[in-house]
PDB file of N, CA and C in Angstrom:
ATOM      1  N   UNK A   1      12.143   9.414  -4.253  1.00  0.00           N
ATOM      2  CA  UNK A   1      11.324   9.729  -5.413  1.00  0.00           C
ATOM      3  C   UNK A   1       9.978   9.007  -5.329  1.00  0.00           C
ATOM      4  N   UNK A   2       9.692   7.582  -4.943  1.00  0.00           N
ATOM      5  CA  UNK A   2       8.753   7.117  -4.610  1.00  0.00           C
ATOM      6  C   UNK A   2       8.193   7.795  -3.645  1.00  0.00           C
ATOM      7  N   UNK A   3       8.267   7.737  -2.586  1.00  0.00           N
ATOM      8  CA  UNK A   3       7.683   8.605  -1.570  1.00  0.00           C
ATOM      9  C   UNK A   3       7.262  10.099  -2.382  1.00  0.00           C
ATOM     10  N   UNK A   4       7.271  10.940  -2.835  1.00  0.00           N
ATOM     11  CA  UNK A   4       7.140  11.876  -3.611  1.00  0.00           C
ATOM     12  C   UNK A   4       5.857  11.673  -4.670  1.00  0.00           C
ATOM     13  N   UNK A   5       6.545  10.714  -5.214  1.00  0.00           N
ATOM     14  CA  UNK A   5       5.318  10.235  -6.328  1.00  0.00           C
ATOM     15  C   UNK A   5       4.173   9.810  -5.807  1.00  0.00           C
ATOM     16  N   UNK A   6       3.804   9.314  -4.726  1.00  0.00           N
ATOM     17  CA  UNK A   6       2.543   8.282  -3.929  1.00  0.00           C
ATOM     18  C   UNK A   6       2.115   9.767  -2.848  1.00  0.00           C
ATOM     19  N   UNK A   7       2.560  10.673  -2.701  1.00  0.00           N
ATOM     20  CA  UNK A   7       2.269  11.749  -1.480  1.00  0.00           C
ATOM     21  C   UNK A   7       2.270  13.140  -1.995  1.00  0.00           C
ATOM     22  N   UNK A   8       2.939  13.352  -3.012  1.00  0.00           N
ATOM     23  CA  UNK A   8       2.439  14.677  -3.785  1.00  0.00           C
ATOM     24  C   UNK A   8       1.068  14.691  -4.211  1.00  0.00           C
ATOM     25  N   UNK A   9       0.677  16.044  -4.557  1.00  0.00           N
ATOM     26  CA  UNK A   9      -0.248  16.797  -5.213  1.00  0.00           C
ATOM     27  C   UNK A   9      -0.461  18.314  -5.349  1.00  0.00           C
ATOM     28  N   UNK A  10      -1.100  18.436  -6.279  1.00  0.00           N
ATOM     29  CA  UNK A  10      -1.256  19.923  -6.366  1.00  0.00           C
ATOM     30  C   UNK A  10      -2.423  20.369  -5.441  1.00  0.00           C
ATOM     31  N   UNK A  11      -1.996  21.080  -4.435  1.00  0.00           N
ATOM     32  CA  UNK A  11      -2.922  21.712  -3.520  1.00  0.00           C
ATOM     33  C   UNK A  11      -3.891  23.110  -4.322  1.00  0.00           C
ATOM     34  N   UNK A  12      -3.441  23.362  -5.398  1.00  0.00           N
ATOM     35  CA  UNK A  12      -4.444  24.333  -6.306  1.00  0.00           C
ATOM     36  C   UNK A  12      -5.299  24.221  -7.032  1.00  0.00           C
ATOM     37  N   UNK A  13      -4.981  22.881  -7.143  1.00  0.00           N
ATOM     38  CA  UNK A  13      -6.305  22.002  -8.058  1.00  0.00           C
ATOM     39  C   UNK A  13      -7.511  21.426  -7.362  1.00  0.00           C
ATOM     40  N   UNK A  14      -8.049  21.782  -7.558  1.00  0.00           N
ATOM     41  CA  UNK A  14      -9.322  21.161  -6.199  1.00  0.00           C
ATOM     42  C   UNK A  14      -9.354  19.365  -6.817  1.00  0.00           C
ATOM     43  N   UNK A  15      -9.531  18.683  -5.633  1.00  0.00           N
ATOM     44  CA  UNK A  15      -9.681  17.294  -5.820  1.00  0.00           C
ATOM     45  C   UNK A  15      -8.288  16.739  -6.133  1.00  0.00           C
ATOM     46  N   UNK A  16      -7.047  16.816  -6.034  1.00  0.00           N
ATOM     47  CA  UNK A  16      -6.189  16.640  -7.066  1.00  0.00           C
ATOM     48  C   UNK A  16      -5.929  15.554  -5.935  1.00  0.00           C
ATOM     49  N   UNK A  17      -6.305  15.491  -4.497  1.00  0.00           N
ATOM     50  CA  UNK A  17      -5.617  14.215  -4.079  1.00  0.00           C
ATOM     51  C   UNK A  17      -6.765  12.773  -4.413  1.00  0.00           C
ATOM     52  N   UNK A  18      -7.524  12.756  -5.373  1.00  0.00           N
ATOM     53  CA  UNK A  18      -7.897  11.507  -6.051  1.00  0.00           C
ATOM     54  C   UNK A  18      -7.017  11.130  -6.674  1.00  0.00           C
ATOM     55  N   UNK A  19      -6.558  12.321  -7.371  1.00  0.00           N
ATOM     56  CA  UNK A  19      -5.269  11.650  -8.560  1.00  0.00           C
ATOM     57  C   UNK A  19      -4.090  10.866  -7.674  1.00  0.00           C
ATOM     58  N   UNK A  20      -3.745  11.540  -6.984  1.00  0.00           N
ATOM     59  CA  UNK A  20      -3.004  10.933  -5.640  1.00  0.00           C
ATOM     60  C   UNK A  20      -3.040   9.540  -5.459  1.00  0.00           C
ATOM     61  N   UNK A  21      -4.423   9.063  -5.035  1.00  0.00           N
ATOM     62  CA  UNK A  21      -5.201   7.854  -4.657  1.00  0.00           C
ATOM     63  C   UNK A  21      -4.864   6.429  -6.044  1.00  0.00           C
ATOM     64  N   UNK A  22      -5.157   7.280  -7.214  1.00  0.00           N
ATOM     65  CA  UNK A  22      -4.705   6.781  -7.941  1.00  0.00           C
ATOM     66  C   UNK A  22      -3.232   6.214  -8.645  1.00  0.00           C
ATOM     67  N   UNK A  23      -2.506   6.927  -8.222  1.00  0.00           N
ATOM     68  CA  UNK A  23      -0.943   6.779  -8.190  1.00  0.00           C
ATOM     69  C   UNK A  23      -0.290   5.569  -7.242  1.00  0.00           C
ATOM     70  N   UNK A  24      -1.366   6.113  -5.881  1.00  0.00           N
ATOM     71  CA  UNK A  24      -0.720   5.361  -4.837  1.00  0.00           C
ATOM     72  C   UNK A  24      -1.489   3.648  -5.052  1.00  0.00           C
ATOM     73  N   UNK A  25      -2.302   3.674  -5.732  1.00  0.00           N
ATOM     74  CA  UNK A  25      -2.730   2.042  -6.174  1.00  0.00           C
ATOM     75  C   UNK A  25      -1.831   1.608  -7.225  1.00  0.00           C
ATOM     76  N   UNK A  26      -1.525   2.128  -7.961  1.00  0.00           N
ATOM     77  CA  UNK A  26      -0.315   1.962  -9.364  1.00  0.00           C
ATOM     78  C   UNK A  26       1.032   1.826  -8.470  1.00  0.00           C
ATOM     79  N   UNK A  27       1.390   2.595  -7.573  1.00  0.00           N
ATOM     80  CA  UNK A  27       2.637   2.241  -7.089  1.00  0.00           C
ATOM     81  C   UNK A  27       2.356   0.370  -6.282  1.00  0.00           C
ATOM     82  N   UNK A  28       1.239   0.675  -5.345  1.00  0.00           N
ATOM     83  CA  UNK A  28       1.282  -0.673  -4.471  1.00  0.00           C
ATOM     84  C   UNK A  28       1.115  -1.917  -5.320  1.00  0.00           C
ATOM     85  N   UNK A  29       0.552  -1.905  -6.221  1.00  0.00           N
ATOM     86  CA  UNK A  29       0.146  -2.713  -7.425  1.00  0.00           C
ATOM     87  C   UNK A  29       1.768  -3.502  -8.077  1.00  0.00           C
ATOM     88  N   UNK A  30       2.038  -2.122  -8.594  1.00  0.00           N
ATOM     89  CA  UNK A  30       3.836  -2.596  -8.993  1.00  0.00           C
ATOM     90  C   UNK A  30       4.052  -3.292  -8.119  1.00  0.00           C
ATOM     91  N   UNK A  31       4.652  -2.522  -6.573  1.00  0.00           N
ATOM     92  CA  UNK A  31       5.699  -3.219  -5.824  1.00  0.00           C
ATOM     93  C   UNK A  31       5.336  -4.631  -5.278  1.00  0.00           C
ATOM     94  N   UNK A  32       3.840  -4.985  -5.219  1.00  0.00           N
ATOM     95  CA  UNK A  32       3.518  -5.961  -4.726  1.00  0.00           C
ATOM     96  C   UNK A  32       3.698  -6.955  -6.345  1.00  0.00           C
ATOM     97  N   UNK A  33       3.475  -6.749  -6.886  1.00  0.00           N
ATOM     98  CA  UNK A  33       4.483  -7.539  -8.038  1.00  0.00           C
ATOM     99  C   UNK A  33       5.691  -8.007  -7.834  1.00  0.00           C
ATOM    100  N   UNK A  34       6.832  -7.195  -8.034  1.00  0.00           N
ATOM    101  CA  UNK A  34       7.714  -6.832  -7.636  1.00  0.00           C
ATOM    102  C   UNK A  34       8.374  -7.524  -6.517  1.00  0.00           C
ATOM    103  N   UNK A  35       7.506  -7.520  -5.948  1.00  0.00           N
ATOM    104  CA  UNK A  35       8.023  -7.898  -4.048  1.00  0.00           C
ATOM    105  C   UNK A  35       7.850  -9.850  -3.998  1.00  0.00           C
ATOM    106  N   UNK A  36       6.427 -10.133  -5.227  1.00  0.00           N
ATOM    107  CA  UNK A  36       6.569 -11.699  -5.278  1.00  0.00           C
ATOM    108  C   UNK A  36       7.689 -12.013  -6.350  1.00  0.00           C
ATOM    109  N   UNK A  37       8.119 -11.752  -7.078  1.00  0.00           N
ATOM    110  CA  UNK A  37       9.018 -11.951  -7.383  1.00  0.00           C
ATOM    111  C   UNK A  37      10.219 -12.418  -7.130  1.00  0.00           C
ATOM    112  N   UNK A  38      10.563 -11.036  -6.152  1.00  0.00           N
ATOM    113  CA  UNK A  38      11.808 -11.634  -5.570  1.00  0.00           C
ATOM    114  C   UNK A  38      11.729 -12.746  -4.801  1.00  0.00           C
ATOM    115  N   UNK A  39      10.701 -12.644  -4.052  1.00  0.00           N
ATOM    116  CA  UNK A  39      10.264 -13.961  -2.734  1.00  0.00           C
ATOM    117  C   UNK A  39      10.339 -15.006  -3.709  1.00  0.00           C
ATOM    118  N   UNK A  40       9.939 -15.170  -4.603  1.00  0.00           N
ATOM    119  CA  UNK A  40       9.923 -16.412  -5.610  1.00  0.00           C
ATOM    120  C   UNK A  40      10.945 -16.987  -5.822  1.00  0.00           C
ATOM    121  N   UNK A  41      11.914 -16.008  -6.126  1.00  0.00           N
ATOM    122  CA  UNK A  41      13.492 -16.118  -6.290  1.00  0.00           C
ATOM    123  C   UNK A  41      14.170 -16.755  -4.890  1.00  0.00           C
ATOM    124  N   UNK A  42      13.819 -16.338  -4.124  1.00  0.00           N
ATOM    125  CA  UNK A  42      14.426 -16.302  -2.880  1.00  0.00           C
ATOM    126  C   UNK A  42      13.418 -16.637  -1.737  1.00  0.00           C
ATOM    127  N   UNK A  43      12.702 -17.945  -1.177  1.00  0.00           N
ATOM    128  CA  UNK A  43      11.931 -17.977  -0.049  1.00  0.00           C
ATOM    129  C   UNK A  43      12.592 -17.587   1.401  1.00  0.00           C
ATOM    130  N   UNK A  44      13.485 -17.254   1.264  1.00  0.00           N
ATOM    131  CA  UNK A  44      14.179 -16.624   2.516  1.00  0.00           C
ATOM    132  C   UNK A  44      14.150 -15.060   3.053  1.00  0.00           C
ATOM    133  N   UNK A  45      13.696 -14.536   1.538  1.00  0.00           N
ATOM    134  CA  UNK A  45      14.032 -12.917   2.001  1.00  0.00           C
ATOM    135  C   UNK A  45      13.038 -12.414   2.511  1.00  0.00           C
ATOM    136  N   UNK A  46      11.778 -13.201   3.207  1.00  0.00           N
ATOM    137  CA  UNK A  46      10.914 -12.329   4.026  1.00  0.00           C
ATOM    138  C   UNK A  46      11.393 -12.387   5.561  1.00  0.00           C
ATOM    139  N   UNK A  47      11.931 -13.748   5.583  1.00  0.00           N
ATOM    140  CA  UNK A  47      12.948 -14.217   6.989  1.00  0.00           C
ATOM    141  C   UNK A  47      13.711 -13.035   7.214  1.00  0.00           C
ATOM    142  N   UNK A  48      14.796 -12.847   6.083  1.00  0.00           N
ATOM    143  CA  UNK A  48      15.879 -12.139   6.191  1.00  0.00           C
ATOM    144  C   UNK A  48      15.363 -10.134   6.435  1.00  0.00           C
ATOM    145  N   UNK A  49      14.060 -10.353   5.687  1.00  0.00           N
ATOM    146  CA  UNK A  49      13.694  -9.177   6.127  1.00  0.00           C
ATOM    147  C   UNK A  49      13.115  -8.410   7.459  1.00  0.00           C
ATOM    148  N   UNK A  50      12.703  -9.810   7.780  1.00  0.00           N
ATOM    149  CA  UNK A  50      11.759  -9.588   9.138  1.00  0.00           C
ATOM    150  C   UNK A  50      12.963  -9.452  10.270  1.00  0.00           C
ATOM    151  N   UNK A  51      13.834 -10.329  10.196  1.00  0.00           N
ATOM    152  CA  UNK A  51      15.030 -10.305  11.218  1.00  0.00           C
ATOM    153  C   UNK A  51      15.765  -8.880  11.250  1.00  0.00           C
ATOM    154  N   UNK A  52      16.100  -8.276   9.588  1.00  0.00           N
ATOM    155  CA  UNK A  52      16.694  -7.114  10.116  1.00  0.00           C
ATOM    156  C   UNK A  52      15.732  -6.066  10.539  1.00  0.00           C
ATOM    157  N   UNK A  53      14.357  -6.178  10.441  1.00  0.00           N
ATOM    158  CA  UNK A  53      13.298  -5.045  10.961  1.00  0.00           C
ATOM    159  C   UNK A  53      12.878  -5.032  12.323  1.00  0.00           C
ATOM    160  N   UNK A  54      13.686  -6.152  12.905  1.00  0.00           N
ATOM    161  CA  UNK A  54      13.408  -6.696  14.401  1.00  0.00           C
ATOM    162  C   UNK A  54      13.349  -4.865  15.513  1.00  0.00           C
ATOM    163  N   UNK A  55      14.561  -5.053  15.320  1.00  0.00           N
ATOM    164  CA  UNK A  55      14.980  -3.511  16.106  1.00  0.00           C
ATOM    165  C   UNK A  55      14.012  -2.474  15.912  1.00  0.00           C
ATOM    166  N   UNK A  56      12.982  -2.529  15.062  1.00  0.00           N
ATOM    167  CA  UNK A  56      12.683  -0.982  14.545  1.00  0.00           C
ATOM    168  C   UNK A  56      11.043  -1.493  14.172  1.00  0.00           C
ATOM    169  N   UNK A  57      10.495  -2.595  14.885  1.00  0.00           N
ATOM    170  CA  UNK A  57       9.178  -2.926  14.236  1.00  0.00           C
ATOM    171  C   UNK A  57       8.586  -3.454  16.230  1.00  0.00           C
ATOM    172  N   UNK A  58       7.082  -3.640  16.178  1.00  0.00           N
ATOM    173  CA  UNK A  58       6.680  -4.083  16.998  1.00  0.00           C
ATOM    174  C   UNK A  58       5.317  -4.843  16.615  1.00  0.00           C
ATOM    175  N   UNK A  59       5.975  -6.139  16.528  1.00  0.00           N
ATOM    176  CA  UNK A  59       5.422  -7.234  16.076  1.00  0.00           C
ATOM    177  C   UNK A  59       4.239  -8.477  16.939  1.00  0.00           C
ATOM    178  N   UNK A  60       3.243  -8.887  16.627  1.00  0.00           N
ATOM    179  CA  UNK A  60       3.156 -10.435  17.080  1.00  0.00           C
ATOM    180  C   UNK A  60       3.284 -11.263  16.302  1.00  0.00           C
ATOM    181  N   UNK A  61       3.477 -11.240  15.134  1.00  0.00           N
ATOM    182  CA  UNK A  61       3.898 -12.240  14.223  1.00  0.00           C
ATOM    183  C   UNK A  61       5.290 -12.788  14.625  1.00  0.00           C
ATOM    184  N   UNK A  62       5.621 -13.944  14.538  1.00  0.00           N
ATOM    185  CA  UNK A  62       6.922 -14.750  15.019  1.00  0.00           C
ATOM    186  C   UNK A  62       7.688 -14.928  13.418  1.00  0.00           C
ATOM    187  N   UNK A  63       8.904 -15.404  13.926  1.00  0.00           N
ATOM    188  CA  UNK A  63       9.636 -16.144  12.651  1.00  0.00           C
ATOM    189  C   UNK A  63       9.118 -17.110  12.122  1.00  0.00           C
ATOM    190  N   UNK A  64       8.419 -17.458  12.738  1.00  0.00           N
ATOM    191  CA  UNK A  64       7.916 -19.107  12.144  1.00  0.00           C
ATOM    192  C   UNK A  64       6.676 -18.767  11.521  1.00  0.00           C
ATOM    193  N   UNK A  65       6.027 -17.649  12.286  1.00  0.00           N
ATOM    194  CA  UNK A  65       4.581 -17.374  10.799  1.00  0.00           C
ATOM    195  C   UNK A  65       5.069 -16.880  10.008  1.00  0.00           C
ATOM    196  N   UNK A  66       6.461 -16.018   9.996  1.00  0.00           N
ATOM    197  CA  UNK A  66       7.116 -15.209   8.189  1.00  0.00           C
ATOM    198  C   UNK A  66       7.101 -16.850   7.538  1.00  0.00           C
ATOM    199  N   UNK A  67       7.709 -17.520   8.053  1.00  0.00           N
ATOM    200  CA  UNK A  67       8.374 -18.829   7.403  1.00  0.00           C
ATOM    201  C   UNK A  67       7.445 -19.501   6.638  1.00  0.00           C
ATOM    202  N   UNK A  68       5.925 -19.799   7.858  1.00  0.00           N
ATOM    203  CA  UNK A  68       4.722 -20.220   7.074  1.00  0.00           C
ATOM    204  C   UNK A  68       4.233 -19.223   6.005  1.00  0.00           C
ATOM    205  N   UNK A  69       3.908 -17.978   6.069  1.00  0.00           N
ATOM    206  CA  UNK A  69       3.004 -17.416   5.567  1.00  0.00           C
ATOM    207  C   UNK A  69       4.059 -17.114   3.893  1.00  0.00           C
ATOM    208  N   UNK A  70       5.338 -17.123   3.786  1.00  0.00           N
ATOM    209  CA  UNK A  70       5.827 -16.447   2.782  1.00  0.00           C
ATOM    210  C   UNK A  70       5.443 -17.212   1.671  1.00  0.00           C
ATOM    211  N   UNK A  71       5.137 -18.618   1.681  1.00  0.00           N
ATOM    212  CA  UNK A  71       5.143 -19.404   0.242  1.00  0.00           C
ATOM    213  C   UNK A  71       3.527 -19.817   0.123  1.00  0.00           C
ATOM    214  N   UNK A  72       2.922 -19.205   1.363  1.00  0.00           N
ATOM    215  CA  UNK A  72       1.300 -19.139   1.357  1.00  0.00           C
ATOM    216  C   UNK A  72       0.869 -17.751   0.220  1.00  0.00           C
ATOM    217  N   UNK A  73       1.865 -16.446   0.406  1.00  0.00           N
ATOM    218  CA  UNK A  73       1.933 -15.344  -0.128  1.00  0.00           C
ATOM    219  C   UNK A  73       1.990 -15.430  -1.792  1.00  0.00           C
ATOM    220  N   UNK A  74       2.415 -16.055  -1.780  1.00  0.00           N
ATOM    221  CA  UNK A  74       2.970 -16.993  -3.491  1.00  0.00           C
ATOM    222  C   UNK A  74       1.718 -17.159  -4.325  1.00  0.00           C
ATOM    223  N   UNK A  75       0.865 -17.851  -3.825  1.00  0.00           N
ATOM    224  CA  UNK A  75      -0.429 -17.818  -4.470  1.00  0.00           C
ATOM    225  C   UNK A  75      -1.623 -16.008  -4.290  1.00  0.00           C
ATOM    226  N   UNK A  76      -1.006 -15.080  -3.605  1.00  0.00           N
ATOM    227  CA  UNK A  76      -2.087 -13.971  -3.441  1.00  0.00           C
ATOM    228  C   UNK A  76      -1.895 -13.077  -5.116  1.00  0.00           C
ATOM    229  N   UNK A  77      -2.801 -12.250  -5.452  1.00  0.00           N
ATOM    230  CA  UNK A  77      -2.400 -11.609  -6.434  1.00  0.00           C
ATOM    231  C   UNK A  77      -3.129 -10.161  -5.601  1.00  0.00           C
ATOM    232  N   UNK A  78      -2.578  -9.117  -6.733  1.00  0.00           N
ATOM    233  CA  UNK A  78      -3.181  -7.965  -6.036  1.00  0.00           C
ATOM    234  C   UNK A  78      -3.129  -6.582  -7.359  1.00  0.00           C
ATOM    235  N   UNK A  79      -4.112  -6.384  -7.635  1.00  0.00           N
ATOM    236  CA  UNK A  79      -4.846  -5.502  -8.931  1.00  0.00           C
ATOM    237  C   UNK A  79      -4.903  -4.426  -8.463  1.00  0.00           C
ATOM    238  N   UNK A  80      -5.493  -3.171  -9.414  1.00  0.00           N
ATOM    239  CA  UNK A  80      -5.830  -2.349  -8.960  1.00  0.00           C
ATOM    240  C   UNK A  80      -7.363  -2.314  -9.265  1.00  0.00           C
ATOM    241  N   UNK A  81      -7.858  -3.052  -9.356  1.00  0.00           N
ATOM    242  CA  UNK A  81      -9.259  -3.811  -9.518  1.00  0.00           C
ATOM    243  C   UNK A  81      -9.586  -4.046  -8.101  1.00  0.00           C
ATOM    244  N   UNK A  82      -9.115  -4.314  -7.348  1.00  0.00           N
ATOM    245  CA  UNK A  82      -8.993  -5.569  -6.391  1.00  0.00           C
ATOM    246  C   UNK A  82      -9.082  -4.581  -5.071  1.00  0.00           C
ATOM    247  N   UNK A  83      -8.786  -3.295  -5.505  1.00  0.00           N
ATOM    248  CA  UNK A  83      -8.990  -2.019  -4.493  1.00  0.00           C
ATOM    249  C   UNK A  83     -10.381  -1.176  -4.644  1.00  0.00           C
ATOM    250  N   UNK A  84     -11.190  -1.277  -3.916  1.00  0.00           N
ATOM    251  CA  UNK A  84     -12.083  -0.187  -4.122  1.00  0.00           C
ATOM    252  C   UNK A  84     -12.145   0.977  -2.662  1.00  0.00           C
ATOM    253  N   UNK A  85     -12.717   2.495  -2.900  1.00  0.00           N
ATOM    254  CA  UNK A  85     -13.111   3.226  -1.909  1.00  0.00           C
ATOM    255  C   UNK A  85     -14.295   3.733  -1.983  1.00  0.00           C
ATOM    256  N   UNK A  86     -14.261   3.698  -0.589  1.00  0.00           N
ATOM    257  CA  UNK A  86     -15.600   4.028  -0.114  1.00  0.00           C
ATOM    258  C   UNK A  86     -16.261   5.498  -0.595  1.00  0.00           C
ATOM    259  N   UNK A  87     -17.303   4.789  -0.927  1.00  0.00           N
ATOM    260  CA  UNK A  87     -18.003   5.966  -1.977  1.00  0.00           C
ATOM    261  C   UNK A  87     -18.312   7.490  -1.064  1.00  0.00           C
ATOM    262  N   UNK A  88     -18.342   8.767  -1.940  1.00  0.00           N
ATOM    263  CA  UNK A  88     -18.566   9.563  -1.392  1.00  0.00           C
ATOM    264  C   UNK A  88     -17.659  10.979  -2.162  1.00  0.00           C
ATOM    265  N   UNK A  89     -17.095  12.198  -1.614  1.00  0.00           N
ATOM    266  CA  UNK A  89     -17.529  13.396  -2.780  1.00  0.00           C
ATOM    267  C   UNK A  89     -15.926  14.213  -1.763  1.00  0.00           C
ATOM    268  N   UNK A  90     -15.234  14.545  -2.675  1.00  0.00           N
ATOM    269  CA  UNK A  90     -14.509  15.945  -1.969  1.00  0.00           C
ATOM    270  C   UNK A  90     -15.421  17.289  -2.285  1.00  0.00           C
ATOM    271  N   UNK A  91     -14.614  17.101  -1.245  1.00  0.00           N
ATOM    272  CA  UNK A  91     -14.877  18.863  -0.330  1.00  0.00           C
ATOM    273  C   UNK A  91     -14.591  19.855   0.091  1.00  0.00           C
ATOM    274  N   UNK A  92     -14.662  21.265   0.334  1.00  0.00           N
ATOM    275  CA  UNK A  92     -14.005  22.293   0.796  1.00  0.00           C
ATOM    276  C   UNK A  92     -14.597  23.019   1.898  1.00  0.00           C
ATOM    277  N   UNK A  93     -14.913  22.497   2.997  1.00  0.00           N
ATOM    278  CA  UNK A  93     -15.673  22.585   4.022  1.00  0.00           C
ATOM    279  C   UNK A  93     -14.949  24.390   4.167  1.00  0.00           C
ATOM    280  N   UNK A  94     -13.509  24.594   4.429  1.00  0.00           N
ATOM    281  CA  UNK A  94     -12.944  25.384   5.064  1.00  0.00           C
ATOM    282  C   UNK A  94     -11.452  25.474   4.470  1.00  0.00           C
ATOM    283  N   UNK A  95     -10.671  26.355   4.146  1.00  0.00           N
ATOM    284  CA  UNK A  95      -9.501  26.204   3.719  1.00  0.00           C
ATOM    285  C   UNK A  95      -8.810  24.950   3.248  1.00  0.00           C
ATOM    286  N   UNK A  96      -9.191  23.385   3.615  1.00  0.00           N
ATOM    287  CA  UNK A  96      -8.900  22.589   3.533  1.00  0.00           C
ATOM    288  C   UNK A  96      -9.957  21.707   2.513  1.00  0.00           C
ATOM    289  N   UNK A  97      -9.160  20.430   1.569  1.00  0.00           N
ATOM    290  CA  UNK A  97     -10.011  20.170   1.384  1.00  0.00           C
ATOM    291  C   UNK A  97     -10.005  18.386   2.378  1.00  0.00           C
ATOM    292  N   UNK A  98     -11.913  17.908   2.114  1.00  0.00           N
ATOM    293  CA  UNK A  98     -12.375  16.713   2.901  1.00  0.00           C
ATOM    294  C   UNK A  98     -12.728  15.557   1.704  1.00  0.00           C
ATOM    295  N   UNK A  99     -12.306  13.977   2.453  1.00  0.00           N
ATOM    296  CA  UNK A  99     -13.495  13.177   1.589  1.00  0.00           C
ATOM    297  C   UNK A  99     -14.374  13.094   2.544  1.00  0.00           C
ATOM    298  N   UNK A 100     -15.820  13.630   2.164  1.00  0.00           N
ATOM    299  CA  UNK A 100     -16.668  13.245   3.183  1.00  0.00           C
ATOM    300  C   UNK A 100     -18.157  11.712   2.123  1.00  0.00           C
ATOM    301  N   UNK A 101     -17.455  10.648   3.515  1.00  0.00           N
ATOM    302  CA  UNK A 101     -17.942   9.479   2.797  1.00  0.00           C
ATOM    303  C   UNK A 101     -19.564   9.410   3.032  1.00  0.00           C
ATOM    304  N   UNK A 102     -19.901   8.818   1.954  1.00  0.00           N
ATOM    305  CA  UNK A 102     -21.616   8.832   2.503  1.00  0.00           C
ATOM    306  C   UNK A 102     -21.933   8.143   3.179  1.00  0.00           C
ATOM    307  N   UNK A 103     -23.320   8.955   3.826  1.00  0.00           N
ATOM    308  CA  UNK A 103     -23.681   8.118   4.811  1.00  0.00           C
ATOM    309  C   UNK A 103     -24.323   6.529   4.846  1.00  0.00           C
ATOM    310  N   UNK A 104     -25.032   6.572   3.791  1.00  0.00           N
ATOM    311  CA  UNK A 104     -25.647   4.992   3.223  1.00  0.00           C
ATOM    312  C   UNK A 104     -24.653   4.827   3.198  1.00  0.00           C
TER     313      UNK A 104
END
């Protein structure tokens, strides 16, 4: 359902993947809430996470920078303030639509 909510749109609405853009900052916003939380609760579960993603990730980060960096993470915050994009206009060049960013 997440995945759905952050990647849908109405392809009949012209522009409708801004609204998109907007969703998908409201979702990352939450979960990165969300996500200090638990770490707060638990300084282990970025360990525990990184170990079971071993198999299925390709990393240079080590165990020992999850270890450092998780209670460094503790102090970050993250808004939807705190996101901006690069200015510029949708478009319908061709069947599809574009963001085409400006050039300044």
């Amino acid at each position: 359902m997440a995945e759905d909510y952050i990647r849908d749109r109405n392809t009949d609405v012209f522009a409708s993947s801004m609204g998109r853009l907007e969703r998908q900052k409201q979702y990352m916003t939450n979960y990165f809430a969300t996500a200090m939380a638990q770490v707060k609760n638990d300084l282990t579960l970025p360990v525990y996470i990184y170990q079971s993603l071993q198999g299925n990730m390709y990393t240079n980060i080590s165990v020992e920078d999850i270890t450092y960096l998780a209670p460094e993470m503790l102090d970050v915050t993250l808004t939807a303030e705190d996101m901006s994009m690069i200015p510029g206009e949708v478009t319908q060049p061709d069947d599809h639509e574009a963001y085409m960013v400006n050039s300044e």
